[in-house]
PDB file of N, CA and C in Angstrom:
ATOM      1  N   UNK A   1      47.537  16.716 -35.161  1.00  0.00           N
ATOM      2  CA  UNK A   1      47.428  17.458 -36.411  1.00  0.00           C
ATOM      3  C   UNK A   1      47.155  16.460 -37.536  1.00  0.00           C
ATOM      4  N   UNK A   2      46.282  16.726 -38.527  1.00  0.00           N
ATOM      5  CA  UNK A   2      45.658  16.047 -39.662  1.00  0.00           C
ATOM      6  C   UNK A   2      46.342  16.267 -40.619  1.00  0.00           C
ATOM      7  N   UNK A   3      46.685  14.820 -41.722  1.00  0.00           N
ATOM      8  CA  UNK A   3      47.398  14.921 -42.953  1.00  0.00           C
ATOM      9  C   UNK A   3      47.449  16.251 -43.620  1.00  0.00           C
ATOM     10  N   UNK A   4      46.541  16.948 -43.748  1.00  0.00           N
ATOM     11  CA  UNK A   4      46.274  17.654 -44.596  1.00  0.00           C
ATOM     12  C   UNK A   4      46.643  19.300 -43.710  1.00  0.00           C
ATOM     13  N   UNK A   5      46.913  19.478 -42.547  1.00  0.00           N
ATOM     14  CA  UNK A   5      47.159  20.219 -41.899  1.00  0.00           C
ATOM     15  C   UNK A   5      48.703  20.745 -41.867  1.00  0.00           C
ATOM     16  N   UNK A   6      49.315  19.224 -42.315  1.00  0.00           N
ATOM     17  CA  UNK A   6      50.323  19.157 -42.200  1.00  0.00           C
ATOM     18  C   UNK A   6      50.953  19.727 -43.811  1.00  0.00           C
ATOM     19  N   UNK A   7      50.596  19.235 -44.237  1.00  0.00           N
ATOM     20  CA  UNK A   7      50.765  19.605 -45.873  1.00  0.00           C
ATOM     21  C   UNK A   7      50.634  21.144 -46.105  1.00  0.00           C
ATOM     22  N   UNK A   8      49.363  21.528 -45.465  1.00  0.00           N
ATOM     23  CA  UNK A   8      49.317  22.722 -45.828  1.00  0.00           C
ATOM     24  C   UNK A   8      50.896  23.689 -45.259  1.00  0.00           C
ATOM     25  N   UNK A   9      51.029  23.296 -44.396  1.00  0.00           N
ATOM     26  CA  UNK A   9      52.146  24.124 -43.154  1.00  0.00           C
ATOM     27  C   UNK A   9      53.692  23.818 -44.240  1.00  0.00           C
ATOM     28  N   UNK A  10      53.504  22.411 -44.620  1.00  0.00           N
ATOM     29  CA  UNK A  10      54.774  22.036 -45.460  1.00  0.00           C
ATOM     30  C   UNK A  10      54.596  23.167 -47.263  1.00  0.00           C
ATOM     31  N   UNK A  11      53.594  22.984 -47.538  1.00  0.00           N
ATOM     32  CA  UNK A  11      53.485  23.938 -48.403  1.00  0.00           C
ATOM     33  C   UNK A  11      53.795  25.690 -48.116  1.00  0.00           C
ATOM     34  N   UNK A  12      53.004  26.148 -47.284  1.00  0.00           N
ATOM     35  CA  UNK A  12      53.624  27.323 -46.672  1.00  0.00           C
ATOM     36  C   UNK A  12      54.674  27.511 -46.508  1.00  0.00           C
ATOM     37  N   UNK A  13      55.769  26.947 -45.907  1.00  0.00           N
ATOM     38  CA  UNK A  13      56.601  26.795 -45.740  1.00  0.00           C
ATOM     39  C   UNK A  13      57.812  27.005 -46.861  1.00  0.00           C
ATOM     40  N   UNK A  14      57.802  26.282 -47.560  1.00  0.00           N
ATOM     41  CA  UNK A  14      58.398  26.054 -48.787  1.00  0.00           C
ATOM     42  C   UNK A  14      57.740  27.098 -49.621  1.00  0.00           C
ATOM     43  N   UNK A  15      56.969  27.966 -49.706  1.00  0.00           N
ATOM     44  CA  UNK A  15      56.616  29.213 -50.045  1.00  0.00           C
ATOM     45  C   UNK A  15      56.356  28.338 -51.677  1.00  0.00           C
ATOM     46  N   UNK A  16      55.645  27.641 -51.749  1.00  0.00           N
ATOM     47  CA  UNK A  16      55.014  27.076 -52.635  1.00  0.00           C
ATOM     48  C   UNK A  16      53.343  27.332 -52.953  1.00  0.00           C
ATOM     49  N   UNK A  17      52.759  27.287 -54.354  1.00  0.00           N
ATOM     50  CA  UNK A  17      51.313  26.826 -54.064  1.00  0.00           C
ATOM     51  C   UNK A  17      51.064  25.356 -54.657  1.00  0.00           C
ATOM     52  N   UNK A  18      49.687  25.373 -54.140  1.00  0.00           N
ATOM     53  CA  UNK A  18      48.943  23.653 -53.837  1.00  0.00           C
ATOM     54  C   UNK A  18      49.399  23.490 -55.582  1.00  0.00           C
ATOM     55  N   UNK A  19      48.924  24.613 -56.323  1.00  0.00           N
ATOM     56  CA  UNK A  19      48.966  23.811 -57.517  1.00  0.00           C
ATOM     57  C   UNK A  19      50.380  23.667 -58.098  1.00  0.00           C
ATOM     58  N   UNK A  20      51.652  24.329 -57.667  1.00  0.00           N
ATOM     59  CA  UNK A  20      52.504  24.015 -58.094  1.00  0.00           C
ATOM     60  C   UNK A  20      52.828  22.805 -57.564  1.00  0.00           C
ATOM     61  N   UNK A  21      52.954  22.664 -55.917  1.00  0.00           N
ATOM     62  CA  UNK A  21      53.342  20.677 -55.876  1.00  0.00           C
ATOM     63  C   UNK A  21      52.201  20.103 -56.671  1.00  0.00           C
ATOM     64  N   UNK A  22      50.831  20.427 -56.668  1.00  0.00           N
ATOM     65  CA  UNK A  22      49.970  19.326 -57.868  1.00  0.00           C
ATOM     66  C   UNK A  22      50.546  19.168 -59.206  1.00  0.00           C
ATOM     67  N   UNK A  23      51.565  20.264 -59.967  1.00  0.00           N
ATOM     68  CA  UNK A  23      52.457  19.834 -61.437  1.00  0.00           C
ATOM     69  C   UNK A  23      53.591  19.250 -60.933  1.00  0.00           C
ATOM     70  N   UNK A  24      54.503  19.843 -60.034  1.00  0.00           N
ATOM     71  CA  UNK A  24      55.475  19.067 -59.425  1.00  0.00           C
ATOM     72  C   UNK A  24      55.268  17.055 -59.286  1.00  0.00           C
ATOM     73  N   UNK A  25      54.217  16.994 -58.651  1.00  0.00           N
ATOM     74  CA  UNK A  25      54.127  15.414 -58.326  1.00  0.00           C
ATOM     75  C   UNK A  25      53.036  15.102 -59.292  1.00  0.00           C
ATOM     76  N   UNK A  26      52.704  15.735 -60.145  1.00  0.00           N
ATOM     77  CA  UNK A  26      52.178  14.837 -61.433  1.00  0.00           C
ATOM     78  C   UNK A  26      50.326  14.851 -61.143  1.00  0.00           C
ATOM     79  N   UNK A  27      50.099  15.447 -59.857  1.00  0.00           N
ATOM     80  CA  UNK A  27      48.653  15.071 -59.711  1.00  0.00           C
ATOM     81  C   UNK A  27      47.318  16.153 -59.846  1.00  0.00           C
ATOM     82  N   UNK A  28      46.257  16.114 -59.784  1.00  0.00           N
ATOM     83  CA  UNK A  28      45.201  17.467 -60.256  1.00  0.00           C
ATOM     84  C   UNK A  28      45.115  17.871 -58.736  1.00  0.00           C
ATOM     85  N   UNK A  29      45.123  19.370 -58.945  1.00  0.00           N
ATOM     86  CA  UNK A  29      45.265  20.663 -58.204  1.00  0.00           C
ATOM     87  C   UNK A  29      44.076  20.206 -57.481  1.00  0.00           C
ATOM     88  N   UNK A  30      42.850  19.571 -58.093  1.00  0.00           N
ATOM     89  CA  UNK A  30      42.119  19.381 -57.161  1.00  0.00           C
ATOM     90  C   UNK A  30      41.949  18.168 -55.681  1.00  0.00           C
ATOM     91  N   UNK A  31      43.182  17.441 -56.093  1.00  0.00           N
ATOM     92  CA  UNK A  31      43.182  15.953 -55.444  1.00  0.00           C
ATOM     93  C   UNK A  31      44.152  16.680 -54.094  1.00  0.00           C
ATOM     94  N   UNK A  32      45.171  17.940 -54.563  1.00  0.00           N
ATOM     95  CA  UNK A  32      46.473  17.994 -53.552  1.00  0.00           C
ATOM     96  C   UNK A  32      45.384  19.391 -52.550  1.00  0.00           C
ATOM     97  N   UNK A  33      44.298  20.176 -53.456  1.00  0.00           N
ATOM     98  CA  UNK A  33      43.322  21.160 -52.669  1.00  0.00           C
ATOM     99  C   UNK A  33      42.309  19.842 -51.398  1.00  0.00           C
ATOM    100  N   UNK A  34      42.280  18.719 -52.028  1.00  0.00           N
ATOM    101  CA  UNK A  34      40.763  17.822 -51.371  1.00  0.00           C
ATOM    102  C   UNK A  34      42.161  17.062 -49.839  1.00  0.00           C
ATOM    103  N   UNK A  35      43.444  17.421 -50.308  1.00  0.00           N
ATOM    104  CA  UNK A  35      44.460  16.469 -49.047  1.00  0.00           C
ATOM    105  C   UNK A  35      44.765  17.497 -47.886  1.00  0.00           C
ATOM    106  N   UNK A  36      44.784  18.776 -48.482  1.00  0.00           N
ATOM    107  CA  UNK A  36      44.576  20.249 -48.034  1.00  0.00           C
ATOM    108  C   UNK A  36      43.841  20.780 -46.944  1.00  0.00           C
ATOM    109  N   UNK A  37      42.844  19.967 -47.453  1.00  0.00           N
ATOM    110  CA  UNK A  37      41.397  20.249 -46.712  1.00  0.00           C
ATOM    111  C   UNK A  37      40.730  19.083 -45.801  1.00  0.00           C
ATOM    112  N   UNK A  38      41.709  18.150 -45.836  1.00  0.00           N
ATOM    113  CA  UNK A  38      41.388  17.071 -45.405  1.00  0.00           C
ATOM    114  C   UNK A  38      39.920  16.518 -45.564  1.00  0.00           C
ATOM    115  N   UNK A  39      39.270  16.638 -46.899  1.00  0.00           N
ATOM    116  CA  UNK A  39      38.295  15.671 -46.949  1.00  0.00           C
ATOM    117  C   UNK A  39      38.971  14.281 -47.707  1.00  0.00           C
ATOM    118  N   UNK A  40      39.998  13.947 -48.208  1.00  0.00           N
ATOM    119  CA  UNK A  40      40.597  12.952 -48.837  1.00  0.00           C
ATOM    120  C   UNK A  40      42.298  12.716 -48.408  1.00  0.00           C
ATOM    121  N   UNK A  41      42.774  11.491 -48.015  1.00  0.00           N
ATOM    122  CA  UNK A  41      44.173  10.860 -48.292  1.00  0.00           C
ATOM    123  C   UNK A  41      44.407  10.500 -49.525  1.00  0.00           C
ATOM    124  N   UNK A  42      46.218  10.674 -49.359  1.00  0.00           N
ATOM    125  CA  UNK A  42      46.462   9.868 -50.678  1.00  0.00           C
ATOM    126  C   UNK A  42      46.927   8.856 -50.520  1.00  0.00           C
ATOM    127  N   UNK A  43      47.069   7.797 -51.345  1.00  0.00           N
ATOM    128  CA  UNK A  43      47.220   6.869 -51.844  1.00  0.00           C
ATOM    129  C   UNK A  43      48.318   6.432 -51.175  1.00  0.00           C
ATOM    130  N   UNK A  44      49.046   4.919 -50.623  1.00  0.00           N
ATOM    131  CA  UNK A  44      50.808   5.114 -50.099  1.00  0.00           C
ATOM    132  C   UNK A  44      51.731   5.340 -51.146  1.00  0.00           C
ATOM    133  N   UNK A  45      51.372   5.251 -52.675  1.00  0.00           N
ATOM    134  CA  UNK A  45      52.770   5.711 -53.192  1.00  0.00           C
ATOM    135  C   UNK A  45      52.509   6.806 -53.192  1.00  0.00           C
ATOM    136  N   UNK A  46      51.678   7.784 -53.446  1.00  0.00           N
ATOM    137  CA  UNK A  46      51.382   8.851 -53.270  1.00  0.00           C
ATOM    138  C   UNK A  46      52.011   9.674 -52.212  1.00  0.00           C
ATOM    139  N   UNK A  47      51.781   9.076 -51.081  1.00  0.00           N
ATOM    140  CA  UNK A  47      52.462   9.179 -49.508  1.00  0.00           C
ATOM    141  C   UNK A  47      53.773   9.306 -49.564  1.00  0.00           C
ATOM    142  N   UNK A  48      54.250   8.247 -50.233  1.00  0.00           N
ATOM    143  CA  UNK A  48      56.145   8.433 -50.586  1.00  0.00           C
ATOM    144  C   UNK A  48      56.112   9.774 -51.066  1.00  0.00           C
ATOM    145  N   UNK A  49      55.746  10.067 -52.623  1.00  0.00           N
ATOM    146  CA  UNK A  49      55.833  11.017 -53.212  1.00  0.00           C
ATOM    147  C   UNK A  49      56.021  11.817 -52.661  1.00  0.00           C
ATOM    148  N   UNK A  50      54.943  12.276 -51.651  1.00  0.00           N
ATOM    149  CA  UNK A  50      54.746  13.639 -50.930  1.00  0.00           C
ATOM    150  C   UNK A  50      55.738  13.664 -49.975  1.00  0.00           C
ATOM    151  N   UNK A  51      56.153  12.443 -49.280  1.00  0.00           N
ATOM    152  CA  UNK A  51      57.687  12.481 -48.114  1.00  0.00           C
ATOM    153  C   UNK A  51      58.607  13.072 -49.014  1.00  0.00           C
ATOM    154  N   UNK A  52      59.400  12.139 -50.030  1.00  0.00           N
ATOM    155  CA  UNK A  52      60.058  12.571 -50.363  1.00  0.00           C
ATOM    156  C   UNK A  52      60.084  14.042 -51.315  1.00  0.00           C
ATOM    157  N   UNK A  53      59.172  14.533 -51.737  1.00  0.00           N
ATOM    158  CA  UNK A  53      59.431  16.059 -52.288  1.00  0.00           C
ATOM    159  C   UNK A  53      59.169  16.455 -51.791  1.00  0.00           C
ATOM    160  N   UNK A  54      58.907  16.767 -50.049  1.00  0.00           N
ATOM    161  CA  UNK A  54      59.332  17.626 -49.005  1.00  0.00           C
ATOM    162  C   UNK A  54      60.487  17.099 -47.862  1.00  0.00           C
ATOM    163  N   UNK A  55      61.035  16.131 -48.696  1.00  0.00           N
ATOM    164  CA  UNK A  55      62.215  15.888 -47.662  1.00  0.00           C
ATOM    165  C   UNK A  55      61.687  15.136 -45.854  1.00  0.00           C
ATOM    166  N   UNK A  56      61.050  14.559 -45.760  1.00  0.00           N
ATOM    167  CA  UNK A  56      60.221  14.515 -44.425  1.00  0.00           C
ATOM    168  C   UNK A  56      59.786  13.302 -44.674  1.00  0.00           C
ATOM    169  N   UNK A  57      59.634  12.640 -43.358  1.00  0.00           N
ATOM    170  CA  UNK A  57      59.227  11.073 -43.117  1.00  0.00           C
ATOM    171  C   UNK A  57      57.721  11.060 -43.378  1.00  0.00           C
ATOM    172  N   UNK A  58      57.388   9.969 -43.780  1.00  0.00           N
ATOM    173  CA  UNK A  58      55.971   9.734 -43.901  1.00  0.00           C
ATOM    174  C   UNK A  58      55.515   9.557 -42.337  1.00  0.00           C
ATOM    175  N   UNK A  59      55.926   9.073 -41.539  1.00  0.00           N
ATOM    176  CA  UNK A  59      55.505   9.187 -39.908  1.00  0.00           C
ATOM    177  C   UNK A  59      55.027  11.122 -39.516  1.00  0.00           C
ATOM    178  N   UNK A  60      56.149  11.699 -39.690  1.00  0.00           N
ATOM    179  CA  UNK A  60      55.963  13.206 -39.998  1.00  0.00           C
ATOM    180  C   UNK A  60      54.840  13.662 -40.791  1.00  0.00           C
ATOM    181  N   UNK A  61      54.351  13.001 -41.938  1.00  0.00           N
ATOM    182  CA  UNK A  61      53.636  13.679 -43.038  1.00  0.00           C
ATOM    183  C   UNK A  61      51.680  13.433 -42.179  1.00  0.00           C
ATOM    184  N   UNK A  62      52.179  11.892 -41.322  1.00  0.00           N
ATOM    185  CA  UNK A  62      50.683  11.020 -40.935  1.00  0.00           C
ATOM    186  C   UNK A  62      50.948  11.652 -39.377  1.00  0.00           C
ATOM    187  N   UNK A  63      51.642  12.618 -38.696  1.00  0.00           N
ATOM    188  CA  UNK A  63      51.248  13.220 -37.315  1.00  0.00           C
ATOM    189  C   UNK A  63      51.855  12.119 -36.494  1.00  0.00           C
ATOM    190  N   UNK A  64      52.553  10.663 -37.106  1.00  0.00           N
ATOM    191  CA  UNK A  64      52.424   9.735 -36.018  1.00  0.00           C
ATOM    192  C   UNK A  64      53.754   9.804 -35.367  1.00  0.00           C
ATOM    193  N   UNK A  65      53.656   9.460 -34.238  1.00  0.00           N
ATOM    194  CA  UNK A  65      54.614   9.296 -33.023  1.00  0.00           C
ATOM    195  C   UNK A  65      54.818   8.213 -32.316  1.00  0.00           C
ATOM    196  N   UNK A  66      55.468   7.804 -31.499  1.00  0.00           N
ATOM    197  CA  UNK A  66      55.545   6.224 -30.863  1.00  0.00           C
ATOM    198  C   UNK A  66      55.626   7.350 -29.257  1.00  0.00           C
ATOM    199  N   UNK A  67      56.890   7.840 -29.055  1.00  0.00           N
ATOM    200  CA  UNK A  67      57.417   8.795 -28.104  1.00  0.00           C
ATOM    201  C   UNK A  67      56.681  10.117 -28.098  1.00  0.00           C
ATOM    202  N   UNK A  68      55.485  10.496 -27.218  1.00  0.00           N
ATOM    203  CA  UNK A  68      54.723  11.281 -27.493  1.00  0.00           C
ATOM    204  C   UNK A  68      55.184  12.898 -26.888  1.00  0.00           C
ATOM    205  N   UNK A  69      56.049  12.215 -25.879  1.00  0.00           N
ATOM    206  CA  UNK A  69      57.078  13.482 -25.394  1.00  0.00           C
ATOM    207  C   UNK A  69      57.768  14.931 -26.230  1.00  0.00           C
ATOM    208  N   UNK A  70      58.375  14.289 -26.931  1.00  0.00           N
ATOM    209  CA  UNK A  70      58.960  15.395 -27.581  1.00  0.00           C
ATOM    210  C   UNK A  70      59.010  14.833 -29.134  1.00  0.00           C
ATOM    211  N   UNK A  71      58.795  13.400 -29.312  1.00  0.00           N
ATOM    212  CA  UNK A  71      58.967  13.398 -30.689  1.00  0.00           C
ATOM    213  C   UNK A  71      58.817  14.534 -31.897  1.00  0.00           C
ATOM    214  N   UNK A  72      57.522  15.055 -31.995  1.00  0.00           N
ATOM    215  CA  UNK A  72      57.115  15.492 -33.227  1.00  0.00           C
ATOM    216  C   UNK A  72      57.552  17.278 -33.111  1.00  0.00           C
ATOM    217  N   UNK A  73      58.927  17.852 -31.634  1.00  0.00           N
ATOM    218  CA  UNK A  73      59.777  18.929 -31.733  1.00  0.00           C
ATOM    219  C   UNK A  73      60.897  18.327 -32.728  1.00  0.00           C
ATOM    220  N   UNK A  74      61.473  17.006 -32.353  1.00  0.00           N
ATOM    221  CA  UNK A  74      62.476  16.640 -32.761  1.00  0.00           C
ATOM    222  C   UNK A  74      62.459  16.552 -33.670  1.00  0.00           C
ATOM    223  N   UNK A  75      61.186  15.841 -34.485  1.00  0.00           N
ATOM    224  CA  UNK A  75      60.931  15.826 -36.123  1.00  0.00           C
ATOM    225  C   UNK A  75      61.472  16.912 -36.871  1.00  0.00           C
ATOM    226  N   UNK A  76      60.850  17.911 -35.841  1.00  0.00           N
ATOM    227  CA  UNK A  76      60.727  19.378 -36.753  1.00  0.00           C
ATOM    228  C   UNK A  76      61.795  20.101 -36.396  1.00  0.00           C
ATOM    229  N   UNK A  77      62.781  19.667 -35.562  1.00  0.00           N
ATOM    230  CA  UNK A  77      64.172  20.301 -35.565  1.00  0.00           C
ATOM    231  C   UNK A  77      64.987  19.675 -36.839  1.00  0.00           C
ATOM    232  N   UNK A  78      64.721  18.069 -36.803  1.00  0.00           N
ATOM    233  CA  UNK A  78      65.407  17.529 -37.773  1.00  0.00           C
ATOM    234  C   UNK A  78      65.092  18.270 -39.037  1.00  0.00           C
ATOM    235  N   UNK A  79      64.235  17.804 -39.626  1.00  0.00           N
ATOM    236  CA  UNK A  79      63.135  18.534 -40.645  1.00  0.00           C
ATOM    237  C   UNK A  79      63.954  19.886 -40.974  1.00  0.00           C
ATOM    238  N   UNK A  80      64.151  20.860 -40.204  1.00  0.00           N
ATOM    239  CA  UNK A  80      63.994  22.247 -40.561  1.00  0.00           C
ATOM    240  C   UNK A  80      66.081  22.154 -40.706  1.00  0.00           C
ATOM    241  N   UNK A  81      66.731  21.752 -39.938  1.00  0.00           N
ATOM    242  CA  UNK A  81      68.147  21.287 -40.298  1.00  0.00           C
ATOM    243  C   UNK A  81      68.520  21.007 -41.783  1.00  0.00           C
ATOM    244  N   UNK A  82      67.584  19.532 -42.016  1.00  0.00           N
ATOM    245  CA  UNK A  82      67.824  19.416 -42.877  1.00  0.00           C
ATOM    246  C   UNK A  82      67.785  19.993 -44.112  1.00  0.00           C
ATOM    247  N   UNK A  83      66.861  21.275 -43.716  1.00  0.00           N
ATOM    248  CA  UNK A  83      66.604  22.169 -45.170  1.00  0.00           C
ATOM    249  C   UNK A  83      67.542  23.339 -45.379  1.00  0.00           C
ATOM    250  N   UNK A  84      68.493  23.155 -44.237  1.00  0.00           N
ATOM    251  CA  UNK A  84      69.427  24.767 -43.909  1.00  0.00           C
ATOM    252  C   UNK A  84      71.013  24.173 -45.112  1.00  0.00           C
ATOM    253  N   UNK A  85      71.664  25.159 -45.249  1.00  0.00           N
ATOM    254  CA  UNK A  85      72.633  24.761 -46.368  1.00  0.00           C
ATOM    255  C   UNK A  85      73.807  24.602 -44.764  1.00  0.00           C
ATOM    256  N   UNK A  86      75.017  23.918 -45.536  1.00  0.00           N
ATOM    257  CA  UNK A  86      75.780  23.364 -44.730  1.00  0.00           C
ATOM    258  C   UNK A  86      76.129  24.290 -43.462  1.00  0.00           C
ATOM    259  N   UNK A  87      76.615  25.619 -44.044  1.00  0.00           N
ATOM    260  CA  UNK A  87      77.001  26.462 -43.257  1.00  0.00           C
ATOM    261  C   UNK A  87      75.612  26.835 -42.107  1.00  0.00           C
ATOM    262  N   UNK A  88      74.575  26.626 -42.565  1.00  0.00           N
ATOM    263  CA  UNK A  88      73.463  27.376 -41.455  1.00  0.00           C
ATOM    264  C   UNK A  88      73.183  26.168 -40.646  1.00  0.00           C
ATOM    265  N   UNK A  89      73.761  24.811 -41.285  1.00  0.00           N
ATOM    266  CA  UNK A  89      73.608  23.951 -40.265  1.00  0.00           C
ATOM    267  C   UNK A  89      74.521  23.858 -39.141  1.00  0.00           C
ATOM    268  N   UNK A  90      75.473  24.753 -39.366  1.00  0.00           N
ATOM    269  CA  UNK A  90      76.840  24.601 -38.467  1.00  0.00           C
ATOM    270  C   UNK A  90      76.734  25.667 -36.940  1.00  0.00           C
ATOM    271  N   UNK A  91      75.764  26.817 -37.561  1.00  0.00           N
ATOM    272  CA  UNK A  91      75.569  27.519 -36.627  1.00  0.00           C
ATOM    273  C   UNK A  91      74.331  27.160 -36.084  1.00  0.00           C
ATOM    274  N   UNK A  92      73.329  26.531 -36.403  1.00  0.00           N
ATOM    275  CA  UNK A  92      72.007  26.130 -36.349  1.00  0.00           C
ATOM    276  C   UNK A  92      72.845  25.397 -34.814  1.00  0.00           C
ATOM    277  N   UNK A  93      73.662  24.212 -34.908  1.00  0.00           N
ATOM    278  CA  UNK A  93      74.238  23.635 -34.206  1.00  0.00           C
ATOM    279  C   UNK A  93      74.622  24.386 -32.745  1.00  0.00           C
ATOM    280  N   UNK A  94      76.110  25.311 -32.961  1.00  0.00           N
ATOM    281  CA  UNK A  94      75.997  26.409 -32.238  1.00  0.00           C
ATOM    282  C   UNK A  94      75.209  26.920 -31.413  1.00  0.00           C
ATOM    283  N   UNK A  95      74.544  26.779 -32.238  1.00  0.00           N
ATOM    284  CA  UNK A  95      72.867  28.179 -31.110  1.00  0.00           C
ATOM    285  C   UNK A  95      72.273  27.038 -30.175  1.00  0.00           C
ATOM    286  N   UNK A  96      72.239  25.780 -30.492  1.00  0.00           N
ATOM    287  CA  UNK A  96      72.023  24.613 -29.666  1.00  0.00           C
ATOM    288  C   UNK A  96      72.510  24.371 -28.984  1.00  0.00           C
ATOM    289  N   UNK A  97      74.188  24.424 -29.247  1.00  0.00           N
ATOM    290  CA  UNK A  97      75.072  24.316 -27.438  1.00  0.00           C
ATOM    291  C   UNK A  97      75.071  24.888 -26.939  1.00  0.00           C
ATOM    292  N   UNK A  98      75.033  26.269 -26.978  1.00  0.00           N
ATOM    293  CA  UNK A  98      74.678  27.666 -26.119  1.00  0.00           C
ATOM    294  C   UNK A  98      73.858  27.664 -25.646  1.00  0.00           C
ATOM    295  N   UNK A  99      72.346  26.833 -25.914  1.00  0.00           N
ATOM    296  CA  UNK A  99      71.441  26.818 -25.455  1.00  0.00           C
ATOM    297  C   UNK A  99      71.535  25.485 -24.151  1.00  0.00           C
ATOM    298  N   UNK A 100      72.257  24.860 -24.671  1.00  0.00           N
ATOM    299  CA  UNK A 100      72.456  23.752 -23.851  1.00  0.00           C
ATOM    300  C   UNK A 100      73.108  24.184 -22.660  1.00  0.00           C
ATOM    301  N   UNK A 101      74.457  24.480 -22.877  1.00  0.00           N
ATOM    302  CA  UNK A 101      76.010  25.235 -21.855  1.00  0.00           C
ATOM    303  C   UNK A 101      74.670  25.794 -20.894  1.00  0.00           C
ATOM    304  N   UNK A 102      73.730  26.956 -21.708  1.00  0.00           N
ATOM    305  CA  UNK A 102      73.041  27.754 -20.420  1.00  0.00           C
ATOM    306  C   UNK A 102      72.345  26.891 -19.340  1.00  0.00           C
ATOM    307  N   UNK A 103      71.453  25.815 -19.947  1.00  0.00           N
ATOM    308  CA  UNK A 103      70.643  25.128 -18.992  1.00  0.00           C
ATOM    309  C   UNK A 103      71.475  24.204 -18.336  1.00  0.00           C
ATOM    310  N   UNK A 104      72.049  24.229 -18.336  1.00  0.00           N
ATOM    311  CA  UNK A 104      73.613  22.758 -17.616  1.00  0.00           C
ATOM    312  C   UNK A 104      74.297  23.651 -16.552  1.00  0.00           C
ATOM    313  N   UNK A 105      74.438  25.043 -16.438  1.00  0.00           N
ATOM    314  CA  UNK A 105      74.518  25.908 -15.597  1.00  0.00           C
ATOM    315  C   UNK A 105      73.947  26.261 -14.418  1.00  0.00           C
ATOM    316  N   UNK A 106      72.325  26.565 -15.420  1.00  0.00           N
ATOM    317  CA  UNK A 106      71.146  26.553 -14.482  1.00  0.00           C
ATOM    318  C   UNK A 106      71.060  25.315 -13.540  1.00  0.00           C
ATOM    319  N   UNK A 107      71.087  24.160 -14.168  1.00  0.00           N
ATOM    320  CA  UNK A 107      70.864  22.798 -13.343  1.00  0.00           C
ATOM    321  C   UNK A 107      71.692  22.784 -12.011  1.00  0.00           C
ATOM    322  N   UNK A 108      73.345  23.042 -12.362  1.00  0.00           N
ATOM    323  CA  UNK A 108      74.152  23.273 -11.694  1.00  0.00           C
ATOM    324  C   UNK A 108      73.859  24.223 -10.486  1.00  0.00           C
ATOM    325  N   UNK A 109      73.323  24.859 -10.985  1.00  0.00           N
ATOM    326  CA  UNK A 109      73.282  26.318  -9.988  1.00  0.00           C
ATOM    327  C   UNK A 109      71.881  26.070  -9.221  1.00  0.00           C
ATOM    328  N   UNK A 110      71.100  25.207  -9.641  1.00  0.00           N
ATOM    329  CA  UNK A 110      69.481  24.898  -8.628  1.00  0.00           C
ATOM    330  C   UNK A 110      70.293  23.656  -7.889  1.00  0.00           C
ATOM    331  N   UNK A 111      71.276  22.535  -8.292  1.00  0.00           N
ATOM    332  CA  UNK A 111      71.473  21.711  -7.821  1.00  0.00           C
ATOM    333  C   UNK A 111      72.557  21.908  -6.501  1.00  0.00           C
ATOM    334  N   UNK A 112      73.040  23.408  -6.183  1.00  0.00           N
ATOM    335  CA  UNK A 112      73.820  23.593  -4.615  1.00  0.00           C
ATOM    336  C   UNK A 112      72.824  24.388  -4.528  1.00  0.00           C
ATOM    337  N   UNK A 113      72.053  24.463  -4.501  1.00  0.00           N
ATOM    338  CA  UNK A 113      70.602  25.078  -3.598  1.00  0.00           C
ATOM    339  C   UNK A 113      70.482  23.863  -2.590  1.00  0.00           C
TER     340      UNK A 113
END
């Protein structure tokens, strides 16, 4: 996925438009529409900018990965955690061990087969 692919999804997301992060981070509606569209990058402080006022790693923002496995789920589990308020992180949690308990069962239960 391309810088600008990504942005867009982070914008969606955040139920934002292009031109409000373009007043938000100080820059023309047309520079954050041209990162959008991926005919243009920005700049690396620029790059910070955009990590940090969506909360998200610049590795996250550039698609990059080292661990091609599951990294960029994990990103986006982290990522989406981090945007939940304390309490939705607690059950967010929850719904994860349950999900876990089940497949540790399953394993169990293929493994006396």
């Amino acid at each position: 996925m391309e810088f600008g692919d990504i942005l867009r999804k982070l914008i969606e997301e955040h139920d934002l438009t292009q031109k409000q992060v373009a007043m938000d981070l100080s820059i023309a509606p047309s520079t954050i529409g041209g990162y959008v569209q991926n005919v243009s990058e920005p700049d690396f402080d620029t790059l910070k900018e955009i990590a940090l006022y969506f909360d998200v790693t610049i590795d996250y923002l550039l698609g990059f990965n080292i661990d091609k496995t599951n990294a960029i789920s994990e990103i986006e589990i982290l990522r989406i955690f981090r945007s939940l308020t304390t309490y939705q992180q607690e059950v967010y949690l929850e719904q994860g061990k349950a999900f876990s308990k089940i497949n540790q069962k399953k394993r169990k239960k293929l493994a006396k087969k």
